[in-house]
Protein backbone atom coordinates (compact mmCIF):
# COMPACT_ATOMS: atom_id res chain seq x y z
CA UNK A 1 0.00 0.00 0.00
CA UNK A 2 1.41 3.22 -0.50
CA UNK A 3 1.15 6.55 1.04
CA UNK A 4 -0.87 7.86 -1.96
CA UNK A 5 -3.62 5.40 -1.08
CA UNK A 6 -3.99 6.74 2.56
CA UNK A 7 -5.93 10.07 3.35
CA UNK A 8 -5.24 11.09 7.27
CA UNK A 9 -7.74 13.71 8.58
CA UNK A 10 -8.66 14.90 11.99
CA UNK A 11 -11.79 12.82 13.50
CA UNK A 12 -15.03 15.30 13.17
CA UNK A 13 -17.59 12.62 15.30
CA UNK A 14 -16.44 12.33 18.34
CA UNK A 15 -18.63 8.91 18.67
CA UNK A 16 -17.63 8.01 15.11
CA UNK A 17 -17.52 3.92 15.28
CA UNK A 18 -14.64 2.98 13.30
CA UNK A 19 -12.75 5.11 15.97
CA UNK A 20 -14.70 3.44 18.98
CA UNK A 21 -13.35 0.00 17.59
CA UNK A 22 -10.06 1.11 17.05
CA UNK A 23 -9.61 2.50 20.39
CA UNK A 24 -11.40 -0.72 22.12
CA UNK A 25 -8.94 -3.31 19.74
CA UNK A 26 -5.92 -1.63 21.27
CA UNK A 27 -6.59 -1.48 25.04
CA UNK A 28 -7.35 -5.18 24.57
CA UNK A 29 -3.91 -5.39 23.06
CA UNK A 30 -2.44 -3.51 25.82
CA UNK A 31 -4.38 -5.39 28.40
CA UNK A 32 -2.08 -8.40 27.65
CA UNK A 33 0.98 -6.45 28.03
CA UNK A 34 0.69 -5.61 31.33
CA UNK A 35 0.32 -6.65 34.96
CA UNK A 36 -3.01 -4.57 35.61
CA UNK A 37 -6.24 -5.89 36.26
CA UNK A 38 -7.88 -7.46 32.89
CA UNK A 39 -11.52 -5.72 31.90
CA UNK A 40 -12.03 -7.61 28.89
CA UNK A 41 -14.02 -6.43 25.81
CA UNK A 42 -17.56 -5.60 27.09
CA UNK A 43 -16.09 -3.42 30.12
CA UNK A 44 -14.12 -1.85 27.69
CA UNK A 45 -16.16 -1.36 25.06
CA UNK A 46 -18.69 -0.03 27.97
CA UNK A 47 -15.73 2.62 29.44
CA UNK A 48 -15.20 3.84 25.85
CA UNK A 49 -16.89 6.82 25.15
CA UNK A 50 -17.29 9.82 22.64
CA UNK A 51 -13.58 11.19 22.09
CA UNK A 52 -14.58 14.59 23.73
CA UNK A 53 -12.29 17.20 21.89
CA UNK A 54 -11.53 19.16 25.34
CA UNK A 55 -10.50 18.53 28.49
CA UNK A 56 -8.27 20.85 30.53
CA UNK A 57 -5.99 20.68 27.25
CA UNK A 58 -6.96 19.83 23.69
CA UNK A 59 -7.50 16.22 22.36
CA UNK A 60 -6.88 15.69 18.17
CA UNK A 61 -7.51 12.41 16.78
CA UNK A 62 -5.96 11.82 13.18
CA UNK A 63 -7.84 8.69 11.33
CA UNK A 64 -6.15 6.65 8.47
CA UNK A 65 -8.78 5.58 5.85
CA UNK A 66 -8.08 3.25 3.13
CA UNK A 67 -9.83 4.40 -0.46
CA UNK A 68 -13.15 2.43 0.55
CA UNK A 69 -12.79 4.59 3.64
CA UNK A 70 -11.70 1.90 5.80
CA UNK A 71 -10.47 3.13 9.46
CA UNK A 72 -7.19 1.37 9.25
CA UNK A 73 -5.25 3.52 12.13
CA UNK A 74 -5.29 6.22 14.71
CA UNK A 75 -3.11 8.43 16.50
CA UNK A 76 -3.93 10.06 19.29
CA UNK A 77 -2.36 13.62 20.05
CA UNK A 78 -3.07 15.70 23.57
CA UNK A 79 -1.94 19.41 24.28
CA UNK A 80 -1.76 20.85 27.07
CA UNK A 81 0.03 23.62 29.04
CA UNK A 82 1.46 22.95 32.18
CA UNK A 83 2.38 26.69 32.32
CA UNK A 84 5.86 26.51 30.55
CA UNK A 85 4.48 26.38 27.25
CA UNK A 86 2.15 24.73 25.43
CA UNK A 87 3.58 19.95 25.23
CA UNK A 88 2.01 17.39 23.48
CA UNK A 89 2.26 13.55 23.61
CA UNK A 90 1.45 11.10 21.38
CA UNK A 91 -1.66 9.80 23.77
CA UNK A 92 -1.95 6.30 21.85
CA UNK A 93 -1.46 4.99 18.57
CA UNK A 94 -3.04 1.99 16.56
CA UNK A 95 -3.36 -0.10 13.28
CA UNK A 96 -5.28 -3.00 12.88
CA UNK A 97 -3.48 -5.89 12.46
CA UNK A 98 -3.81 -6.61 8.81
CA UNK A 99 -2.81 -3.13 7.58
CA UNK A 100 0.31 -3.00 9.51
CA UNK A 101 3.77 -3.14 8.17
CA UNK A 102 2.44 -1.02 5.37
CA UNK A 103 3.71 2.52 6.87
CA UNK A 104 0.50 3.50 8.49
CA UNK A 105 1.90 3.79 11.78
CA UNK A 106 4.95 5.95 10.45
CA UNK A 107 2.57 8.29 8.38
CA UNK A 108 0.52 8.80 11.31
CA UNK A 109 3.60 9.34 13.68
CA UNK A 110 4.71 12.30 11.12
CA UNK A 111 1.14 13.88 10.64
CA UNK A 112 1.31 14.30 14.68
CA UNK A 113 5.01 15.83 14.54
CA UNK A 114 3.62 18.17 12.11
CA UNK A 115 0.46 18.59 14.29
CA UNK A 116 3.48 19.98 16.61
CA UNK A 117 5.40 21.68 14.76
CA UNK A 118 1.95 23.66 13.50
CA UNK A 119 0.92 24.33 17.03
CA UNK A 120 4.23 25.77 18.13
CA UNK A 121 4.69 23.05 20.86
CA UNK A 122 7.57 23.62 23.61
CA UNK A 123 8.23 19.76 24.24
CA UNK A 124 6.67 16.50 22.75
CA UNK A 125 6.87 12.96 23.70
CA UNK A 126 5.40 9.20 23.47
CA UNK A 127 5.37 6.67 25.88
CA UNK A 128 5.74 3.22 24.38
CA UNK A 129 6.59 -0.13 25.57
CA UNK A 130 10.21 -1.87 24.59
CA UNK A 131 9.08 -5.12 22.88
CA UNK A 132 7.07 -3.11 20.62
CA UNK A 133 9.65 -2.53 18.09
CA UNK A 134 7.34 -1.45 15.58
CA UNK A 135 6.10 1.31 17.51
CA UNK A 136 9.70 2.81 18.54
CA UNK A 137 10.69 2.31 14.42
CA UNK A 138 7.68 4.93 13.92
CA UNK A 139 8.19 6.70 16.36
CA UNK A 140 11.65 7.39 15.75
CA UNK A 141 10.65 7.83 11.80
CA UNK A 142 8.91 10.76 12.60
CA UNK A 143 12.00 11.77 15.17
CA UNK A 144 10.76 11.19 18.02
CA UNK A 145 14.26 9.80 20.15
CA UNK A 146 15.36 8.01 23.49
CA UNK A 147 15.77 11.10 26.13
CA UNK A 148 18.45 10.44 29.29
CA UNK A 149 15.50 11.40 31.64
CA UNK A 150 13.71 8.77 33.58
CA UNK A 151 10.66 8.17 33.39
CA UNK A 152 8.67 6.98 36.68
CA UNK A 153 5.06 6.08 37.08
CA UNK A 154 2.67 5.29 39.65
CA UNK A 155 -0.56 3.48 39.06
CA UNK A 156 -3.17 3.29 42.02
CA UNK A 157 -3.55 -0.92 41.72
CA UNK A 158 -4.79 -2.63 44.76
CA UNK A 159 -1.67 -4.35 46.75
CA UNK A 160 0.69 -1.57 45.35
C-alpha cells in the first residue's frame, strides 16, 4: 500500500464507530501487556466513550482511511500547558493488524510531529513499551528519540 492510497484527517464525530473500535482493539492489546487488572471487551467497550475534543488541554484524533474509507489507524495527540508552554504527547497509537507493516503507523507518527510543529509546541513525547519494536521504528521515523531522563510512574492498583 502506499502513502498515496492513505488520506489522514482529523476525527469530526467524536462517537464516530470505526474510531470506537479502534480505540477498544488496542486497550485489549495492551491489556495483555501488562500486569493490571484485565476488563475484557464488554467493560471496555462499555468505558469507551465519545472522544470529547476538550479537556483541561486539547485532544486531536488523526484517522487513516483506506480508499473504501476503511479506518485502518489512529493516533492520538493531547496538548496541554502545564504553564511553561504549550507539550504534546502522542496519547496512543493503533493499526489493525492486517494493515500494519504497510507505513501506516509511520505516516501517522509524522502527521502528529507536524500537528506539533503547526501548534508551536515547547516539548513533545510518546510513551511506548520496549518489545514493541514497531512502535519505537515509527516513532523514531517521525524523530521522536530516546531522552536520558527517567521516566517513573505510579498506578493506584490494589496491593501496590
Amino acid at each position: 500500500m502506499s502513502g498515496a492510497e492513505i488520506q489522514i484527517s482529523e476525527l469530526t464525530d467524536p462517537a464516530d464507530p470505526d474510531v470506537k473500535h479502534l480505540l477498544v482493539e488496542l486497550a485489549l492489546d495492551e491489556e495483555a501487556a501488562y500486569d493490571h487488572p484485565r476488563l475484557g471487551r464488554e467493560a471496555i467497550v462499555a468505558s469507551t466513550g465519545p472522544v470529547a475534543p476538550v479537556f483541561m488541554g486539547e485532544n486531536h484524533v488523526f484517522v487513516a482511511r483506506d480508499a473504501q474509507n476503511r479506518a485502518l489507524g489512529v493516533v492520538w495527540c493531547v496538548l496541554f500547558d502545564p504553564g511553561t508552554g504549550l507539550e504534546g504527547e502522542v496519547a496512543e497509537l493503533y493499526v489493525v493488524p492486517e494493515a500494519r507493516g504497510r507505513g501506516i503507523a509511520t505516516l501517522l507518527c509524522r502527521r502528529a510531529k507536524e500537528f506539533f510543529q503547526r501548534r508551536r509546541v515547547t516539548f513533545a513525547c510518546v510513551w511506548t513499551r520496549e518489545d514493541n519494536p514497531a512502535a519505537i521504528k515509527a516513532y523514531r521515523s517521525a524523530g521522536f528519540q530516546p531522552t536520558e531522563q527517567a521516566v517513573l510512574t505510579w498506578l493506584p492498583l490494589p496491593g501496590r
